[in-house]
C-alpha atoms as a PDB file:
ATOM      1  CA  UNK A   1     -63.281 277.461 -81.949  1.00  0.00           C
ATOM      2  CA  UNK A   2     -60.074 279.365 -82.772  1.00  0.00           C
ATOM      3  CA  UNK A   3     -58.040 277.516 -80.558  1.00  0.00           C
ATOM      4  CA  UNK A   4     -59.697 273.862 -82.535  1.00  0.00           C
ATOM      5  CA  UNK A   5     -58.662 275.313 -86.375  1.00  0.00           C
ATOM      6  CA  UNK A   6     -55.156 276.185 -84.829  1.00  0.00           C
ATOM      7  CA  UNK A   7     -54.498 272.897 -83.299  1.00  0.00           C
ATOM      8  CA  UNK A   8     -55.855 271.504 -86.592  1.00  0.00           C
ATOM      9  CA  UNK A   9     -53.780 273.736 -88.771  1.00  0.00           C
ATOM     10  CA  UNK A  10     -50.920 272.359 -86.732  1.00  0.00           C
ATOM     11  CA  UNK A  11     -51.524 269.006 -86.912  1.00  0.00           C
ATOM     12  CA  UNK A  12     -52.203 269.131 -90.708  1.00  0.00           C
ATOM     13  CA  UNK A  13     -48.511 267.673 -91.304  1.00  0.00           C
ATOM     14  CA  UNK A  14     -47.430 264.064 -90.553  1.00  0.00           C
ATOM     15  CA  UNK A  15     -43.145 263.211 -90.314  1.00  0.00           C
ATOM     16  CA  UNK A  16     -42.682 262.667 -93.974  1.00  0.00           C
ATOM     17  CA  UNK A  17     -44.292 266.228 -94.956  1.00  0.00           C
ATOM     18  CA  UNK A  18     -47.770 264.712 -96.048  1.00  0.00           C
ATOM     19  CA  UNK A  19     -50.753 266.954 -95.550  1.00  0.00           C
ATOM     20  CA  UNK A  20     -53.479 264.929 -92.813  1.00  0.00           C
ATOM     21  CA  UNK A  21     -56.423 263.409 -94.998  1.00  0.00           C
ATOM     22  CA  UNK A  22     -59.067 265.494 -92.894  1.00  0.00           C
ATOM     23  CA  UNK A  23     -57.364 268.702 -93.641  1.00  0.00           C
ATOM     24  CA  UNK A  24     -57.293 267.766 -97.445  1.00  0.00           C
ATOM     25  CA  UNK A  25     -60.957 267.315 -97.908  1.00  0.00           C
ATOM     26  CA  UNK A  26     -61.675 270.278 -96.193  1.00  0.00           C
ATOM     27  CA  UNK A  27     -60.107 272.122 -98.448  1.00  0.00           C
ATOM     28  CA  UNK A  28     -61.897 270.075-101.359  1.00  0.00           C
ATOM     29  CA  UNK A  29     -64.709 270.724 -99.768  1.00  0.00           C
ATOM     30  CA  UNK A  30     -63.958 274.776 -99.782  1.00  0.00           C
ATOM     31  CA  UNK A  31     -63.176 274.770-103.241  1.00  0.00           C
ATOM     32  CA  UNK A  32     -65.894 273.115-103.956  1.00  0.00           C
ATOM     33  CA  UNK A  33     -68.520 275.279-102.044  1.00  0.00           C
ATOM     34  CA  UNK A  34     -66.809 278.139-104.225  1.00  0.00           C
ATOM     35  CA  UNK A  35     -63.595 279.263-102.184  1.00  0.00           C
ATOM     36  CA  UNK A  36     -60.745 280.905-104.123  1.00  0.00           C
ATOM     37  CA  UNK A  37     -57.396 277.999-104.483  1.00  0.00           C
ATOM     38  CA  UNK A  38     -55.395 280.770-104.537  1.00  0.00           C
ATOM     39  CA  UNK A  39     -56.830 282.051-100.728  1.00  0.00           C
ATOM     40  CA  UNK A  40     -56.712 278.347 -99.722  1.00  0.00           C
ATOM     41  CA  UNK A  41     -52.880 278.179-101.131  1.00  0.00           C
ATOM     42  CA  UNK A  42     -51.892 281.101 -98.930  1.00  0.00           C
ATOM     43  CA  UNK A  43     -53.768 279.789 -96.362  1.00  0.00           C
ATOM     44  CA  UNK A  44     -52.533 277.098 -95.687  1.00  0.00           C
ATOM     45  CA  UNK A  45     -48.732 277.202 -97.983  1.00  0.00           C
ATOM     46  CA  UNK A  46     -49.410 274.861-100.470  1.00  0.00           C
ATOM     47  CA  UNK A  47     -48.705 274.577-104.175  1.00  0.00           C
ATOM     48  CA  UNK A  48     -51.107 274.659-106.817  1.00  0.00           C
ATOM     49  CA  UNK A  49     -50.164 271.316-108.460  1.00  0.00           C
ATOM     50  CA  UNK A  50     -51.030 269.843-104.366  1.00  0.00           C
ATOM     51  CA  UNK A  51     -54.687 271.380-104.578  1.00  0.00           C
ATOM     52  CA  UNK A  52     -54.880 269.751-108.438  1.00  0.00           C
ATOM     53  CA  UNK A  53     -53.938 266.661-107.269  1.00  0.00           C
ATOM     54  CA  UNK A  54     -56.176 266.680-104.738  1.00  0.00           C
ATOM     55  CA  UNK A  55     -59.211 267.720-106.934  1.00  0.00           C
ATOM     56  CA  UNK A  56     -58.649 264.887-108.624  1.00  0.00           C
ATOM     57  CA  UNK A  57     -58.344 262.579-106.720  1.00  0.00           C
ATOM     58  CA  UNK A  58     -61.046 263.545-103.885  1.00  0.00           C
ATOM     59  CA  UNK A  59     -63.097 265.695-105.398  1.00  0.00           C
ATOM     60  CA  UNK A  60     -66.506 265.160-106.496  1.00  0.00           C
ATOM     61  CA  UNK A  61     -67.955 263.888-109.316  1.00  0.00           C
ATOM     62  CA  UNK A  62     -70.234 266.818-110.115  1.00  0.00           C
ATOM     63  CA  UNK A  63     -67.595 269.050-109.346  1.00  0.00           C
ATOM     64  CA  UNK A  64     -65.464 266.671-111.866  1.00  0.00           C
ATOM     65  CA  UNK A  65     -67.429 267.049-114.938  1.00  0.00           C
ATOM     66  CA  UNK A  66     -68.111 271.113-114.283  1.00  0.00           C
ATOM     67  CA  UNK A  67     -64.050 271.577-114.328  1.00  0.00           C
ATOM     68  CA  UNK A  68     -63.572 269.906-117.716  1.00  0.00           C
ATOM     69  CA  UNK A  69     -61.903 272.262-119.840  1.00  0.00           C
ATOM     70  CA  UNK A  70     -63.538 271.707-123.087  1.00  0.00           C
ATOM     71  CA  UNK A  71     -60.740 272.182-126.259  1.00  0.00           C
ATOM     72  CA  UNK A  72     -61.488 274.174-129.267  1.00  0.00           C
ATOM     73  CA  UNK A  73     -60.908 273.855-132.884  1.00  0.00           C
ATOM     74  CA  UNK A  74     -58.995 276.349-134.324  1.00  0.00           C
ATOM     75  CA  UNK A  75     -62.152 277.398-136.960  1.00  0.00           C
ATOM     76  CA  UNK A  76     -64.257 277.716-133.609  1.00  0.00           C
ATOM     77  CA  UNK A  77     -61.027 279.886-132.238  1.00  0.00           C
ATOM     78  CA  UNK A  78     -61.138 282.254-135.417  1.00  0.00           C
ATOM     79  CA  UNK A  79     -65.070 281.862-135.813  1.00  0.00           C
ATOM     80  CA  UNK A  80     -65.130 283.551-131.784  1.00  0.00           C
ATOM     81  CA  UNK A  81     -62.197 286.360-132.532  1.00  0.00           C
ATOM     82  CA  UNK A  82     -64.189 287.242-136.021  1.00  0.00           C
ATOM     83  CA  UNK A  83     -67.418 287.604-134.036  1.00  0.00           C
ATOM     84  CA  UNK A  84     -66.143 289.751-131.107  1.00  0.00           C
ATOM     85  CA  UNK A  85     -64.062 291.514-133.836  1.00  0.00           C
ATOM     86  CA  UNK A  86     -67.001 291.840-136.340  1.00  0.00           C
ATOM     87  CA  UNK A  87     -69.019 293.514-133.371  1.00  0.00           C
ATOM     88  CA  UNK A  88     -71.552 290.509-133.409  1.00  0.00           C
ATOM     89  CA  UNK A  89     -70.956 289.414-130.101  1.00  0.00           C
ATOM     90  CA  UNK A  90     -69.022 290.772-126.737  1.00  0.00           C
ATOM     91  CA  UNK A  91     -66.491 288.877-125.358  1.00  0.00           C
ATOM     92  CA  UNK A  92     -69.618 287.889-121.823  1.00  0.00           C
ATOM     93  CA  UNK A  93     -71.790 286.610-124.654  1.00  0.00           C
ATOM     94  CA  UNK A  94     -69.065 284.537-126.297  1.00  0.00           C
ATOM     95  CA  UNK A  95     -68.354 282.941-123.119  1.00  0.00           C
ATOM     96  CA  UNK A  96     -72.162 282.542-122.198  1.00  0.00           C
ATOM     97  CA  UNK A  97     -72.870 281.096-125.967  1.00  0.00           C
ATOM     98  CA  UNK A  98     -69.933 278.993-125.811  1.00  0.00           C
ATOM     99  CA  UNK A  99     -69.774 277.909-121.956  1.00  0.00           C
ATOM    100  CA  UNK A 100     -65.878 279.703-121.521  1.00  0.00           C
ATOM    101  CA  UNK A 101     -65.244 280.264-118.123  1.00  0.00           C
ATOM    102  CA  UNK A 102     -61.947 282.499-118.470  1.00  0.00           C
ATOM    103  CA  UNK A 103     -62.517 285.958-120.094  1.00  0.00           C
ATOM    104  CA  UNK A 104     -58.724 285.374-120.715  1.00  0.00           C
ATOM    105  CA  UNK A 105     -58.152 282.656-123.085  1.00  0.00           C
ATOM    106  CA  UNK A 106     -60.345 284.676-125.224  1.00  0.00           C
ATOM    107  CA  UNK A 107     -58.508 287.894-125.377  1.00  0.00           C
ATOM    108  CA  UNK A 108     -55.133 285.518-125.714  1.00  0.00           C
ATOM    109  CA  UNK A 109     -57.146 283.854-128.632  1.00  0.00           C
ATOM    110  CA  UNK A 110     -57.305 287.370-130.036  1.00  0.00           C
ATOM    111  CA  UNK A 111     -53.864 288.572-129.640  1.00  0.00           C
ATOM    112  CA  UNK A 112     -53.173 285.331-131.363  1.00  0.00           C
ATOM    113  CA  UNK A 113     -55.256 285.726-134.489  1.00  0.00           C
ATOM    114  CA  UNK A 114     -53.872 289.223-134.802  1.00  0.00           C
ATOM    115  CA  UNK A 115     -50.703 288.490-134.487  1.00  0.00           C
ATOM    116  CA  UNK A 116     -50.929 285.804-137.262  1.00  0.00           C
ATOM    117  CA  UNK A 117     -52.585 288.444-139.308  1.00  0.00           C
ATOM    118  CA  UNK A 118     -49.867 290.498-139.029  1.00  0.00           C
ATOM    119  CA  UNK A 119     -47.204 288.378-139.756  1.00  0.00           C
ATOM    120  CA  UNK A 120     -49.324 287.512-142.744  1.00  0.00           C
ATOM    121  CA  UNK A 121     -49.900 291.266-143.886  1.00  0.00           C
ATOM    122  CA  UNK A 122     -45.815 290.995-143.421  1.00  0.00           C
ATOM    123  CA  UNK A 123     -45.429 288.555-145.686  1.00  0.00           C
ATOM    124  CA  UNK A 124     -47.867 289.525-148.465  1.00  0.00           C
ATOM    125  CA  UNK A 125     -45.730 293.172-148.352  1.00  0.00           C
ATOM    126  CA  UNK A 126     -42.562 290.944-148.756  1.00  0.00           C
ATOM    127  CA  UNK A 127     -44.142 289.276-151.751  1.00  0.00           C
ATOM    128  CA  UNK A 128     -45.761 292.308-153.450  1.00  0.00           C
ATOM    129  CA  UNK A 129     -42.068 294.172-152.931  1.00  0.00           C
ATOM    130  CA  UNK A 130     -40.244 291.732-154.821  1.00  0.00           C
ATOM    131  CA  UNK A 131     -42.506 291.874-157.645  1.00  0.00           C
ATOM    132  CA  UNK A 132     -42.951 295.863-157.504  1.00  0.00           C
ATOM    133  CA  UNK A 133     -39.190 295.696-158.014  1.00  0.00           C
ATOM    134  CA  UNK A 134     -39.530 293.607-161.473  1.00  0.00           C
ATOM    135  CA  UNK A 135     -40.002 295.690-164.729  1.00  0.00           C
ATOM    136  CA  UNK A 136     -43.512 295.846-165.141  1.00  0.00           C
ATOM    137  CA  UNK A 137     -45.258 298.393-166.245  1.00  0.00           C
ATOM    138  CA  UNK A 138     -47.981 299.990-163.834  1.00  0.00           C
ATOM    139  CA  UNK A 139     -50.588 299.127-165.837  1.00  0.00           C
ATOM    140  CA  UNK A 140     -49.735 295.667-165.810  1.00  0.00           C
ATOM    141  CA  UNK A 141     -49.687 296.135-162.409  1.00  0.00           C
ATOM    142  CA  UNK A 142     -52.988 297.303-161.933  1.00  0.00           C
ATOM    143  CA  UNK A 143     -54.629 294.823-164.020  1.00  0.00           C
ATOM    144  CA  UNK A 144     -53.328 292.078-162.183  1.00  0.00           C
ATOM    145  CA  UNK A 145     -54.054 293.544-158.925  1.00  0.00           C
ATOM    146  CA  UNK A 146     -57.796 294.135-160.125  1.00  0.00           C
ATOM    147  CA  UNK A 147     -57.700 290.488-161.182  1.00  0.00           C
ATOM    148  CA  UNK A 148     -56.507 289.470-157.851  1.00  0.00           C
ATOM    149  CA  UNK A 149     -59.373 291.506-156.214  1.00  0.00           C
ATOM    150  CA  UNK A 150     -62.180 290.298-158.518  1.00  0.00           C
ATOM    151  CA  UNK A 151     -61.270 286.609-157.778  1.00  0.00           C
ATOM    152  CA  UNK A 152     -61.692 287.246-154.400  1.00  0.00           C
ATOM    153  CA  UNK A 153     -64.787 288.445-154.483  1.00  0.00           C
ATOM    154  CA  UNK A 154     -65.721 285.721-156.454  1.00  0.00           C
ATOM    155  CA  UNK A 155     -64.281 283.351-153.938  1.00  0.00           C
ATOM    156  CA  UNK A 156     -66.134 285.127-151.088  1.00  0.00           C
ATOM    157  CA  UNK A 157     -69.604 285.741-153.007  1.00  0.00           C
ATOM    158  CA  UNK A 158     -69.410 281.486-153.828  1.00  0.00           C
ATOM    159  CA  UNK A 159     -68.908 281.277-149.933  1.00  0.00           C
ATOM    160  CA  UNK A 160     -71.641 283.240-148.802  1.00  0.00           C
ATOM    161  CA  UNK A 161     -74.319 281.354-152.020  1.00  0.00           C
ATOM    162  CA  UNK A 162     -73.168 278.128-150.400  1.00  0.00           C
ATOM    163  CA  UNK A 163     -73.919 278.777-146.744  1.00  0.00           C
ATOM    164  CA  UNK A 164     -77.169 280.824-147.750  1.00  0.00           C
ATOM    165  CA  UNK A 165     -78.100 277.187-149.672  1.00  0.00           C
ATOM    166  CA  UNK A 166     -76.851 275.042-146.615  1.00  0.00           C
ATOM    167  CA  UNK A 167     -78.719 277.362-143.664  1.00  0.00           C
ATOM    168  CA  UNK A 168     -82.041 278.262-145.616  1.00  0.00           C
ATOM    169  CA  UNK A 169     -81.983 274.493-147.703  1.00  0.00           C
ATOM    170  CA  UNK A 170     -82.851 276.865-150.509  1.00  0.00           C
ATOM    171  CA  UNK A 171     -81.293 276.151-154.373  1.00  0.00           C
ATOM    172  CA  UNK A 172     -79.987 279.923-154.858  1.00  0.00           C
ATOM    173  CA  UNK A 173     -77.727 278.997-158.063  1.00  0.00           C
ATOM    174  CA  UNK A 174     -78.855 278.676-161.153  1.00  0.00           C
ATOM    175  CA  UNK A 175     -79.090 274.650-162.522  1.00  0.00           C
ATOM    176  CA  UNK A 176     -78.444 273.837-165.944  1.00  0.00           C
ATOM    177  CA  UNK A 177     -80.377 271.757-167.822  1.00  0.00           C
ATOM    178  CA  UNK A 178     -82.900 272.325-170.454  1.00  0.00           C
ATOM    179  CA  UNK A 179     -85.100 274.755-171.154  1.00  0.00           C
ATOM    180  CA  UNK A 180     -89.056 274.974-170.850  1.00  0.00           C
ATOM    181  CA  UNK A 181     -90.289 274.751-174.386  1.00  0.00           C
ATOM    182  CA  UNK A 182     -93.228 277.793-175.788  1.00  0.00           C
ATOM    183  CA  UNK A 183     -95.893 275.428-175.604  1.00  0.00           C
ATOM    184  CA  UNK A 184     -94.957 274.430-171.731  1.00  0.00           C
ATOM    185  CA  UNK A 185     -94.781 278.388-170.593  1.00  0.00           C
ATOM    186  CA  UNK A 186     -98.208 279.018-172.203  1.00  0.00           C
ATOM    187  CA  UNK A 187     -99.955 275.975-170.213  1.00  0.00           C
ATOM    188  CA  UNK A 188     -98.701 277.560-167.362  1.00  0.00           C
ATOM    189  CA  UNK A 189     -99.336 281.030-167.734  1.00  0.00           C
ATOM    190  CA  UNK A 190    -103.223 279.912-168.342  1.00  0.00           C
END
């Protein structure tokens, strides 16, 4: 049997330096049953674009649609790195929830979102430099800094009422409109 794969290993190339067709779906095949390409590359000295080719064009259709890397928005990106970050979720149940196959490309979609928030924390020191270096007095200063703050929380409390209302279909805020008159309150308190 040794003596077979050897005289098929040495038969895999033709004149111009193509690869035989039976010796190509064999090594579908092996990738496909679950063999590493990069095992299968040293194997048998091929590149990696040869084996992608080769996936495409002879492998199967199951194995096809399985391979499809799916692309992500960047809110699903940052919603993922905020979860994992937040403690919600670990990086195996990200890729469970979210059918990821490479642990990877989420840790690089972390190292991206941090650097971004560092470059951001950058440039919001930049901007509150310049204007620490006008003439204002500090407790200018602090007021507006306390303003800055409040809105935010506004901005974030307004965030949170409106996906409360949208998950739980619940009216949370307030409507205007008018107001129950004496007479209604009392027929309804009876």
């Amino acid at each position: 049997m040794v003596q077979k794969d050897q005289e098929f290993n040495a038969q895999t190339r033709k004149k111009q330096g193509r690869y035989d067709k039976r010796l190509i779906l064999k090594i579908v095949s092996d990738i496909e049953s679950g063999h590493p390409r990069k095992e299968l590359q040293d194997q048998y000295g091929l590149g990696k674009r040869s084996i992608d080719r080769w996936m495409k064009d002879y492998g199967s259709i199951h194995y096809k649609d399985n391979i499809k890397r799916k692309s992500y928005s960047k809110l699903q990106k940052r919603t993922i790195v905020s979860a994992i970050e937040q403690g919600r979720m670990s990086i195996q149940e990200v890729q469970d929830a979210y059918g990821i196959k490479n642990s990877k490309l989420i840790r690089d979609w972390i190292i991206q979102f941090k650097n971004e928030n560092d470059q951001l924390c950058e440039l919001n020191g930049q901007v509150m430099s310049k204007n620490l270096t006008k003439n204002i007095g500090s407790n200018e200063l602090a007021l507006e800094k306390a303003l800055e703050e409040a809105e935010l929380k506004i901005k974030a409390l307004n965030t949170l009422i409106d996906l409360a209302e949208e998950q739980l279909n619940i009216d949370i805020r307030k409507k205007s409109g008018a107001k129950q008159s004496l007479k209604q309150n009392k027929t309804i308190l009876k």
